[in-house]
N, C-alpha and C. Protein backbone atom coordinates (compact mmCIF):
# COMPACT_ATOMS: atom_id res chain seq x y z
N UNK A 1 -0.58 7.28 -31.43
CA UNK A 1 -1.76 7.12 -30.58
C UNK A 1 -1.34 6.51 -29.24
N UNK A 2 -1.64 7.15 -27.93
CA UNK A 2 -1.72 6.22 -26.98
C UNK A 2 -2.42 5.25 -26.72
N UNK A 3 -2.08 4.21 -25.91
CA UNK A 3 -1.98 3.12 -25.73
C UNK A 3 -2.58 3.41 -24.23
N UNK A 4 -4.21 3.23 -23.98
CA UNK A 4 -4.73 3.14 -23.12
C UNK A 4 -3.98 2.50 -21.57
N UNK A 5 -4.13 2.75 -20.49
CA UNK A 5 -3.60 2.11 -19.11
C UNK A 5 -4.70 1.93 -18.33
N UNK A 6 -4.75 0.35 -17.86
CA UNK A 6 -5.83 0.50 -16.69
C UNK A 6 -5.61 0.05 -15.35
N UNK A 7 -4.06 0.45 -15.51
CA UNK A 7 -3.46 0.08 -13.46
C UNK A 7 -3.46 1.29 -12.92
N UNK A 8 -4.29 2.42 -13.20
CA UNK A 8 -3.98 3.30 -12.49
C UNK A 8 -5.57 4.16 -13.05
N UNK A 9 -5.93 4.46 -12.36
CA UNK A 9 -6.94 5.45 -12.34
C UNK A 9 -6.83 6.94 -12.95
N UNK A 10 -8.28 7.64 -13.67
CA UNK A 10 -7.33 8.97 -14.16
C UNK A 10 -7.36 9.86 -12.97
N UNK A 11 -6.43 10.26 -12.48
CA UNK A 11 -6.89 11.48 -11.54
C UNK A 11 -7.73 12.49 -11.88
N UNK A 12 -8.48 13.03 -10.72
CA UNK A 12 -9.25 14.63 -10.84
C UNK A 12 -8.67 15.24 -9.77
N UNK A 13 -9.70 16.52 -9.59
CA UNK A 13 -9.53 17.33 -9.25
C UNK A 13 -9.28 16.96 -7.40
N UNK A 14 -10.05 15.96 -6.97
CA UNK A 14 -9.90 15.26 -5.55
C UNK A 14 -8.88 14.52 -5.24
N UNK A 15 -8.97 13.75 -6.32
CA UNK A 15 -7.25 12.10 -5.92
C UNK A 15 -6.34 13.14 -6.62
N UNK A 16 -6.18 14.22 -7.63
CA UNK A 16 -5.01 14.35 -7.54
C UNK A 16 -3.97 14.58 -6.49
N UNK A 17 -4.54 15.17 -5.29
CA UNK A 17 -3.52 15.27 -4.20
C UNK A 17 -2.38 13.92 -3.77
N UNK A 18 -3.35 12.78 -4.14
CA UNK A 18 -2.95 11.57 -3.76
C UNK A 18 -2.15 10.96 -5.16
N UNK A 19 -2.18 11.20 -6.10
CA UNK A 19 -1.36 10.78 -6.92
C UNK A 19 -0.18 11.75 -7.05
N UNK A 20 0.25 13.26 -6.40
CA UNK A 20 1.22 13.67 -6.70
C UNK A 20 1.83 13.29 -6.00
N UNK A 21 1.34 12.82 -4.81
CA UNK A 21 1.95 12.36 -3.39
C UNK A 21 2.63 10.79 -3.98
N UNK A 22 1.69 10.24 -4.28
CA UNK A 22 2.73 9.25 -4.59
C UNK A 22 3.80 9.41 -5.62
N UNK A 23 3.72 10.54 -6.80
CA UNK A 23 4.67 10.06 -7.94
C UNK A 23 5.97 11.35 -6.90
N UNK A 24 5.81 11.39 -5.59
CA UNK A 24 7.08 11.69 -5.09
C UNK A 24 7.20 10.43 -4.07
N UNK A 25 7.07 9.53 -3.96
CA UNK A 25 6.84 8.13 -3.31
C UNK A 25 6.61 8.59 -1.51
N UNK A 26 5.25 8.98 -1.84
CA UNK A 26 4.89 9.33 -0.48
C UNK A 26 2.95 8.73 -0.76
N UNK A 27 3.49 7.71 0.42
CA UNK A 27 1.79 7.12 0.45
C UNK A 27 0.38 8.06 1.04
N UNK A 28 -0.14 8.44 0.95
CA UNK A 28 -1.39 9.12 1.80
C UNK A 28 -2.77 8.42 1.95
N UNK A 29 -3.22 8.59 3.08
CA UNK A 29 -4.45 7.94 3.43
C UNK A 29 -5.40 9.60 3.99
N UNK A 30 -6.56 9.02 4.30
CA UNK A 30 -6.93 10.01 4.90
C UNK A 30 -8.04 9.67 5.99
N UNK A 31 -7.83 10.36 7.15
CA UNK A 31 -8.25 10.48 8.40
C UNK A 31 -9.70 11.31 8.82
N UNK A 32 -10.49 10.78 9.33
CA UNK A 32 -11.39 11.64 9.97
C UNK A 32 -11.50 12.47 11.53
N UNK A 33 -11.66 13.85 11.19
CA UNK A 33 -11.72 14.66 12.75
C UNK A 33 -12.34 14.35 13.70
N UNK A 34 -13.67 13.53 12.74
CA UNK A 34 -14.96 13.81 14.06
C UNK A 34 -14.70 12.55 14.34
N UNK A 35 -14.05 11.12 14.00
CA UNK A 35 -13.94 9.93 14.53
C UNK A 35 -12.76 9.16 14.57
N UNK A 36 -12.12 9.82 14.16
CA UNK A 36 -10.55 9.72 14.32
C UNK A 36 -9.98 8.55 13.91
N UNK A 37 -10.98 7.66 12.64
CA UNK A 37 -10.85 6.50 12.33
C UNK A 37 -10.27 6.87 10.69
N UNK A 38 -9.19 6.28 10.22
CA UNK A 38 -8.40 6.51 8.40
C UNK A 38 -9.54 5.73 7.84
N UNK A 39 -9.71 5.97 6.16
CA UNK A 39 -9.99 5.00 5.58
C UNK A 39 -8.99 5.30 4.51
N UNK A 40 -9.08 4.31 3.28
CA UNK A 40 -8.34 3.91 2.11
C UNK A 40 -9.95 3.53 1.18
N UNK A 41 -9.84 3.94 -0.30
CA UNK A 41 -9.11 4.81 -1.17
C UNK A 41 -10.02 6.28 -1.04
N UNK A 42 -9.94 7.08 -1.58
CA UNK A 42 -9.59 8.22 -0.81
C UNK A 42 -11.01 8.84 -1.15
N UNK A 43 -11.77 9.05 -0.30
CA UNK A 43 -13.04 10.09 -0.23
C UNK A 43 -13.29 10.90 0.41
N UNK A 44 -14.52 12.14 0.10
CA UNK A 44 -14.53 13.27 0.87
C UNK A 44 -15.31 13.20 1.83
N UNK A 45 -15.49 12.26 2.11
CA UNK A 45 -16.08 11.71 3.77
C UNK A 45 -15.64 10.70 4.15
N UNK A 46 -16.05 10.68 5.65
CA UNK A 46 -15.81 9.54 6.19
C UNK A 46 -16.75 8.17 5.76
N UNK A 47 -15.79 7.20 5.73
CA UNK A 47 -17.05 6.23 5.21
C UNK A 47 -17.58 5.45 6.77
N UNK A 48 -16.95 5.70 8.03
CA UNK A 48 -17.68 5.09 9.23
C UNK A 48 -18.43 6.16 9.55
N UNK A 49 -18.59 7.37 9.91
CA UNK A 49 -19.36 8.41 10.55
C UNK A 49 -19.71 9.45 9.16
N UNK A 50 -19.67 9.00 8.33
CA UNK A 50 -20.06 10.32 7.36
C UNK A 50 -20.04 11.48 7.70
N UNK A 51 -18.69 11.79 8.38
CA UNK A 51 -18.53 13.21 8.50
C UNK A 51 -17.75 13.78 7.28
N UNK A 52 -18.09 14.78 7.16
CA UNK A 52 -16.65 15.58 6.00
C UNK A 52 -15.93 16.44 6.59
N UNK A 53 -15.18 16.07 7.93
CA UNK A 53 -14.59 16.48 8.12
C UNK A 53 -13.17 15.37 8.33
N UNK A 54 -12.91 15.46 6.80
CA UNK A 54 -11.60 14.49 6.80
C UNK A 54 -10.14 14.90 6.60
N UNK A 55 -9.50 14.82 6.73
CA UNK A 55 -8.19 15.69 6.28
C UNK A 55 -7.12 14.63 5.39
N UNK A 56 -6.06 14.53 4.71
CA UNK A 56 -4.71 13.71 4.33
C UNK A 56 -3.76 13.63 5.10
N UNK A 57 -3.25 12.35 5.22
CA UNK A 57 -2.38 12.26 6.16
C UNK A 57 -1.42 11.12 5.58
N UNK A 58 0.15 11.55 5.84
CA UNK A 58 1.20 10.20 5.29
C UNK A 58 0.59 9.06 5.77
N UNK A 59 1.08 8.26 5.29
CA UNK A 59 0.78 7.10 6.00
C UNK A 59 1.87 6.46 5.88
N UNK A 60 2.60 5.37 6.62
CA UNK A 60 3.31 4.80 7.32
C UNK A 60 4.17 4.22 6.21
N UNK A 61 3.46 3.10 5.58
CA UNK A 61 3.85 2.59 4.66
C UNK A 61 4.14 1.33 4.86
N UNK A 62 3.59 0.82 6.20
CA UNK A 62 4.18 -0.35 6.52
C UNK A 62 2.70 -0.97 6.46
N UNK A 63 2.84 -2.29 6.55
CA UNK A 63 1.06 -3.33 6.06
C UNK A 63 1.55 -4.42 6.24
N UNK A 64 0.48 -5.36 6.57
CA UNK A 64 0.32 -6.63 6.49
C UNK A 64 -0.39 -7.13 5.63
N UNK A 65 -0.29 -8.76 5.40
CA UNK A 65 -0.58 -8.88 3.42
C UNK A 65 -1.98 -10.01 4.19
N UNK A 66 -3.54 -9.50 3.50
CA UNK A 66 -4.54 -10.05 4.21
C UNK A 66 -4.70 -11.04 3.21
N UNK A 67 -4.69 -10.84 1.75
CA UNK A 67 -4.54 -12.03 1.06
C UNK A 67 -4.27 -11.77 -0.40
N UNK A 68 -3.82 -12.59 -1.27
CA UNK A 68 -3.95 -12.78 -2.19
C UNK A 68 -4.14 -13.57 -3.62
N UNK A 69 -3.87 -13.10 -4.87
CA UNK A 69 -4.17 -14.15 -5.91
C UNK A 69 -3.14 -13.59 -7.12
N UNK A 70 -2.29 -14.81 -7.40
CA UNK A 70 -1.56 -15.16 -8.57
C UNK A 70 -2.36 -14.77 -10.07
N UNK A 71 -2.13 -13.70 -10.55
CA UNK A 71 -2.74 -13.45 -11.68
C UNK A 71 -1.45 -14.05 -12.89
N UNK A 72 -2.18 -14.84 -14.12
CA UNK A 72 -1.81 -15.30 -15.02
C UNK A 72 -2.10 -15.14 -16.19
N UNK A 73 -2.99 -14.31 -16.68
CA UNK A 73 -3.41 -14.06 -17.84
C UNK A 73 -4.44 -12.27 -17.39
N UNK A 74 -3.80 -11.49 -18.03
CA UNK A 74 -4.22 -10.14 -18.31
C UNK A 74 -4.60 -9.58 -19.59
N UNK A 75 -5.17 -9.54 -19.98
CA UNK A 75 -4.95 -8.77 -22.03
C UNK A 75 -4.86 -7.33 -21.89
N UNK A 76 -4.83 -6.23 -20.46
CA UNK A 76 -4.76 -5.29 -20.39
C UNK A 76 -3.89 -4.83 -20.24
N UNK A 77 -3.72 -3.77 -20.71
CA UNK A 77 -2.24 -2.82 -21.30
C UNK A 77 -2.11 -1.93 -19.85
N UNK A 78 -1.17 -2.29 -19.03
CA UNK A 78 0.25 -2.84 -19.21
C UNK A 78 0.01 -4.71 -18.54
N UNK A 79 -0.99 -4.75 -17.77
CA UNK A 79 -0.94 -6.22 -16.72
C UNK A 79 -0.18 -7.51 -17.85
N UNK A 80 -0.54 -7.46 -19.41
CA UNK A 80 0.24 -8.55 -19.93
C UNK A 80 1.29 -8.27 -19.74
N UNK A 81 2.35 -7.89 -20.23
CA UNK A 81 4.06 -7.42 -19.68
C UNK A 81 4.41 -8.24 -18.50
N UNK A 82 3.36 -7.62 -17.58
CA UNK A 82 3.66 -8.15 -16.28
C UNK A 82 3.23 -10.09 -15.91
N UNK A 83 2.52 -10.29 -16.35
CA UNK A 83 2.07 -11.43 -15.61
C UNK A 83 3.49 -12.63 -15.60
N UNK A 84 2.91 -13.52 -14.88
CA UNK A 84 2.43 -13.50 -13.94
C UNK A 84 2.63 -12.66 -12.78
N UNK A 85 1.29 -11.58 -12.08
CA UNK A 85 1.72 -10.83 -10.85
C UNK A 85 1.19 -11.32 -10.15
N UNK A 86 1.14 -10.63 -8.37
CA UNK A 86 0.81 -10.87 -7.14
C UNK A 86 -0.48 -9.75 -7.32
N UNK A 87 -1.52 -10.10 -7.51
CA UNK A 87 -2.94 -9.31 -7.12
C UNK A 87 -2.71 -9.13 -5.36
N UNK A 88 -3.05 -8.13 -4.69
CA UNK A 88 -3.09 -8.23 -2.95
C UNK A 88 -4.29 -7.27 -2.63
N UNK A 89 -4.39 -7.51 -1.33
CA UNK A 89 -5.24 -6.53 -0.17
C UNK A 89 -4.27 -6.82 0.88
N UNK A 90 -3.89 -5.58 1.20
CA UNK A 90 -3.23 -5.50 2.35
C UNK A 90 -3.57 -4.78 3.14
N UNK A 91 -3.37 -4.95 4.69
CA UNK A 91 -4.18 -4.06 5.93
C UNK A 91 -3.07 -3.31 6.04
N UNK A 92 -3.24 -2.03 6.10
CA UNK A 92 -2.22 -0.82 6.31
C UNK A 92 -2.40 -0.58 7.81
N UNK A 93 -1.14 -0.25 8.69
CA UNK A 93 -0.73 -0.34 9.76
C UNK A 93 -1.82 0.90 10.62
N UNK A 94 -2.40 1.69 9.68
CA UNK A 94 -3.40 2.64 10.34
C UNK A 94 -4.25 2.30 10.29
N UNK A 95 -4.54 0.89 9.65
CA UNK A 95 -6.05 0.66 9.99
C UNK A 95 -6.77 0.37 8.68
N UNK A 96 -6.59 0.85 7.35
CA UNK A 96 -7.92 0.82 6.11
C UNK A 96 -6.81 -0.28 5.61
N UNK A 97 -7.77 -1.43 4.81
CA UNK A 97 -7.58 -2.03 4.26
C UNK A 97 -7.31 -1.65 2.46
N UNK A 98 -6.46 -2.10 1.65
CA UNK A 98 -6.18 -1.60 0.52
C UNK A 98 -5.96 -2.47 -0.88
N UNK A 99 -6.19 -2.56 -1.77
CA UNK A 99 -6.38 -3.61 -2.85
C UNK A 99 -4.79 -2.88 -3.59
N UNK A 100 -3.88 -3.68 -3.68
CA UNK A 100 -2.50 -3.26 -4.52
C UNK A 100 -1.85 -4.34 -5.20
N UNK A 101 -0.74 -4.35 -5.77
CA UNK A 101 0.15 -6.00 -5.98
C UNK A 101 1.41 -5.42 -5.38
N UNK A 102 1.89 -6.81 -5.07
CA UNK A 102 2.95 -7.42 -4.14
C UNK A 102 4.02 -7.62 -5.44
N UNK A 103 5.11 -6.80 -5.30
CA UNK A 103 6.10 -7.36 -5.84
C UNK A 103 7.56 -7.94 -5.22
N UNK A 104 8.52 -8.28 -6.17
CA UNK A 104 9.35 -8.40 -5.27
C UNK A 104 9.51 -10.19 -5.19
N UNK A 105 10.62 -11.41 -4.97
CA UNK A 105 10.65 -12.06 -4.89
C UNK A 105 10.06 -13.29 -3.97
N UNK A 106 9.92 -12.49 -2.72
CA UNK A 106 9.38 -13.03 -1.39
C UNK A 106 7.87 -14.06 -1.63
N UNK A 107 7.87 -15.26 -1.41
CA UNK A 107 6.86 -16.16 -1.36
C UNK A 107 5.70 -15.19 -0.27
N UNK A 108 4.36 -15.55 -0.97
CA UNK A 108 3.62 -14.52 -0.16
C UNK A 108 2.92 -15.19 0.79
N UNK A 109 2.91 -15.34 1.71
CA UNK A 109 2.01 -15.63 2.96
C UNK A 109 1.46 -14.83 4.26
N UNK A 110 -0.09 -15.00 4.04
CA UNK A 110 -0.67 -14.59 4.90
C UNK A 110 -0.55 -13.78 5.99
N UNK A 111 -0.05 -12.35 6.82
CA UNK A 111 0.39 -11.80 7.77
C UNK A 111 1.56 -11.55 7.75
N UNK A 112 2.34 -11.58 6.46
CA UNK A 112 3.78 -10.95 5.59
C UNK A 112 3.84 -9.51 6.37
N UNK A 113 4.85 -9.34 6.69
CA UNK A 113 5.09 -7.71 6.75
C UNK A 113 5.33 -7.28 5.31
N UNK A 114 4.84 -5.95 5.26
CA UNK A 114 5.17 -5.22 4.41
C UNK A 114 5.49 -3.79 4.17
N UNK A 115 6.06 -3.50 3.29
CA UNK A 115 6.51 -1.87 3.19
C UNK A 115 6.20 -1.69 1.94
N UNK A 116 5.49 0.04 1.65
CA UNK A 116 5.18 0.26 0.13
C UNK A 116 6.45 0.41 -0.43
N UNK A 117 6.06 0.64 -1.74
CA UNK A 117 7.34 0.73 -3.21
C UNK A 117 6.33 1.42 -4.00
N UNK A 118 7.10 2.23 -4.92
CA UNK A 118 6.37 3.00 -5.83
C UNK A 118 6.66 2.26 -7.23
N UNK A 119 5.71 2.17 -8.06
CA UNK A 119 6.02 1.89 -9.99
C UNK A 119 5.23 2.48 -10.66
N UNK A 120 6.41 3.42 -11.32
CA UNK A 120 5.27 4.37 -12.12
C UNK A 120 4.27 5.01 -11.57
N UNK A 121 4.52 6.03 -10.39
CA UNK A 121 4.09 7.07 -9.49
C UNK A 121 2.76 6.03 -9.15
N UNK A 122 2.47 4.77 -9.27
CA UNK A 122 1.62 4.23 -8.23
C UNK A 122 2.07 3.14 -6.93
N UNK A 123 1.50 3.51 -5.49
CA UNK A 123 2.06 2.52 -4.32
C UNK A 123 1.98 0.99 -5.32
N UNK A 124 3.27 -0.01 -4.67
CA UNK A 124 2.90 -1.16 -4.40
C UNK A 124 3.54 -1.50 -3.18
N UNK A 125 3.59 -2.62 -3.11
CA UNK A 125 4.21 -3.41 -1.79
C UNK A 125 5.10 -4.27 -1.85
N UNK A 126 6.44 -4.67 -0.84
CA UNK A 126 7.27 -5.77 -0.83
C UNK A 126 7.22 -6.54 0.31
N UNK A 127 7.91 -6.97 0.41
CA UNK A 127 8.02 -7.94 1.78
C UNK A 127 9.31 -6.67 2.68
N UNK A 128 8.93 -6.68 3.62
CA UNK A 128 9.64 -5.70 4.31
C UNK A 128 10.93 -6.61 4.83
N UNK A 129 12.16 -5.70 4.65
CA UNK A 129 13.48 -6.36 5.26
C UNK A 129 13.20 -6.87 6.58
N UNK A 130 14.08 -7.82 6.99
CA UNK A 130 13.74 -8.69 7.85
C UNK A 130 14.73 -7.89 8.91
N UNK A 131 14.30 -8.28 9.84
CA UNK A 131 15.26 -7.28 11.08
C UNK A 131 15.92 -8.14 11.41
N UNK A 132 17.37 -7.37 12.27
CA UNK A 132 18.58 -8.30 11.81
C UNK A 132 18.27 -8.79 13.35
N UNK A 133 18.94 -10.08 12.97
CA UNK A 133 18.88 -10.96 14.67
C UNK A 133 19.56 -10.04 15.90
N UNK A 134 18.60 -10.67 16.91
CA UNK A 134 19.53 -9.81 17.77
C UNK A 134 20.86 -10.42 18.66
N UNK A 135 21.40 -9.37 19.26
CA UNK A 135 22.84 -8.94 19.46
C UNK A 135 22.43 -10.19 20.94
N UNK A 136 23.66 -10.62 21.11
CA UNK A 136 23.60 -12.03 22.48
C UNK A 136 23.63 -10.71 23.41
N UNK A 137 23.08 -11.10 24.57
CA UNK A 137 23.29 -10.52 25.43
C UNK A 137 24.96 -10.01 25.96
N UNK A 138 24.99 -9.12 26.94
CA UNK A 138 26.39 -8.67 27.29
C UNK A 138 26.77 -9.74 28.25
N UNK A 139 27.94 -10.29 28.23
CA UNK A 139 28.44 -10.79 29.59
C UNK A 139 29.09 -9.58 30.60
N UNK A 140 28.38 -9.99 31.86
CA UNK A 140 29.32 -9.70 33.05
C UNK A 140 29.30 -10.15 33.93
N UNK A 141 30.21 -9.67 34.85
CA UNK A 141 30.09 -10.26 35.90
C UNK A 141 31.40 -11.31 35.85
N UNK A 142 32.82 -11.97 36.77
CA UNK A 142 32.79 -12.71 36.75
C UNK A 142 33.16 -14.16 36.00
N UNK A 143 34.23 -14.18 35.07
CA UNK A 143 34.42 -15.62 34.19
C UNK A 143 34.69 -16.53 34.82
């Protein structure tokens, strides 16, 4: 018998586009024509202008972490395994805000960069590598 899952939604006939996309670790959001504004999670309209004229589009993959909460106790199959996790909402760099968990070692604070990660063909998020210091300027001119 399987063993029910409730970190992941069942797909249909609409989000499946968005779950094949991710179980090849490719994030998608989707965009509206008539207002040219993304939202997150994924509907057949716009949720600012209720147009349906929306299309899919990659999305970046990069986010900032708007907040979160230390989960410690789950009884749901798989979240016990996991706990303690990082519950998040993170603002995606196009704009829709998104409910995911944060993995990864990085202490989480407020306006974290971030980059998605896939587990088990669903997005999560890490703390994005830190960019390397920069290079001293050139000397010339002159010793």
């Amino acid at each position: 018998m399987a063993v029910a899952r409730y970190d992941v939604p069942e797909a249909d006939a609409f989000t499946r586009t968005y779950w094949d996309a991710a179980a090849e670790g490719r994030l998608l959001i989707r965009r509206c024509g008539a207002c040219a504004r993304a939202h997150h999670y994924p509907r057949e309209f716009c949720p600012h202008c209720w147009s349906e004229d929306v299309a899919w589009e990659d999305a970046s993959g990069l986010a900032t972490l708007y907040t979160w909460s230390v989960v410690h106790r789950n009884d749901l199959p798989p979240f016990g395994g996991r706990t303690p996790y990082v519950a998040a909402v993170v603002d995606l760099a196009e704009g829709p805000r998104m409910s995911t968990e944060l993995v990864g070692d990085a202490e989480p604070r407020i306006g974290m960069a971030l980059t998605v990660a896939f587990r088990d063909g669903a997005p999560v998020f890490r703390a994005a590598a830190a960019a390397p210091p920069p290079s001293p300027p050139a000397r010339t001119g002159v010793q």
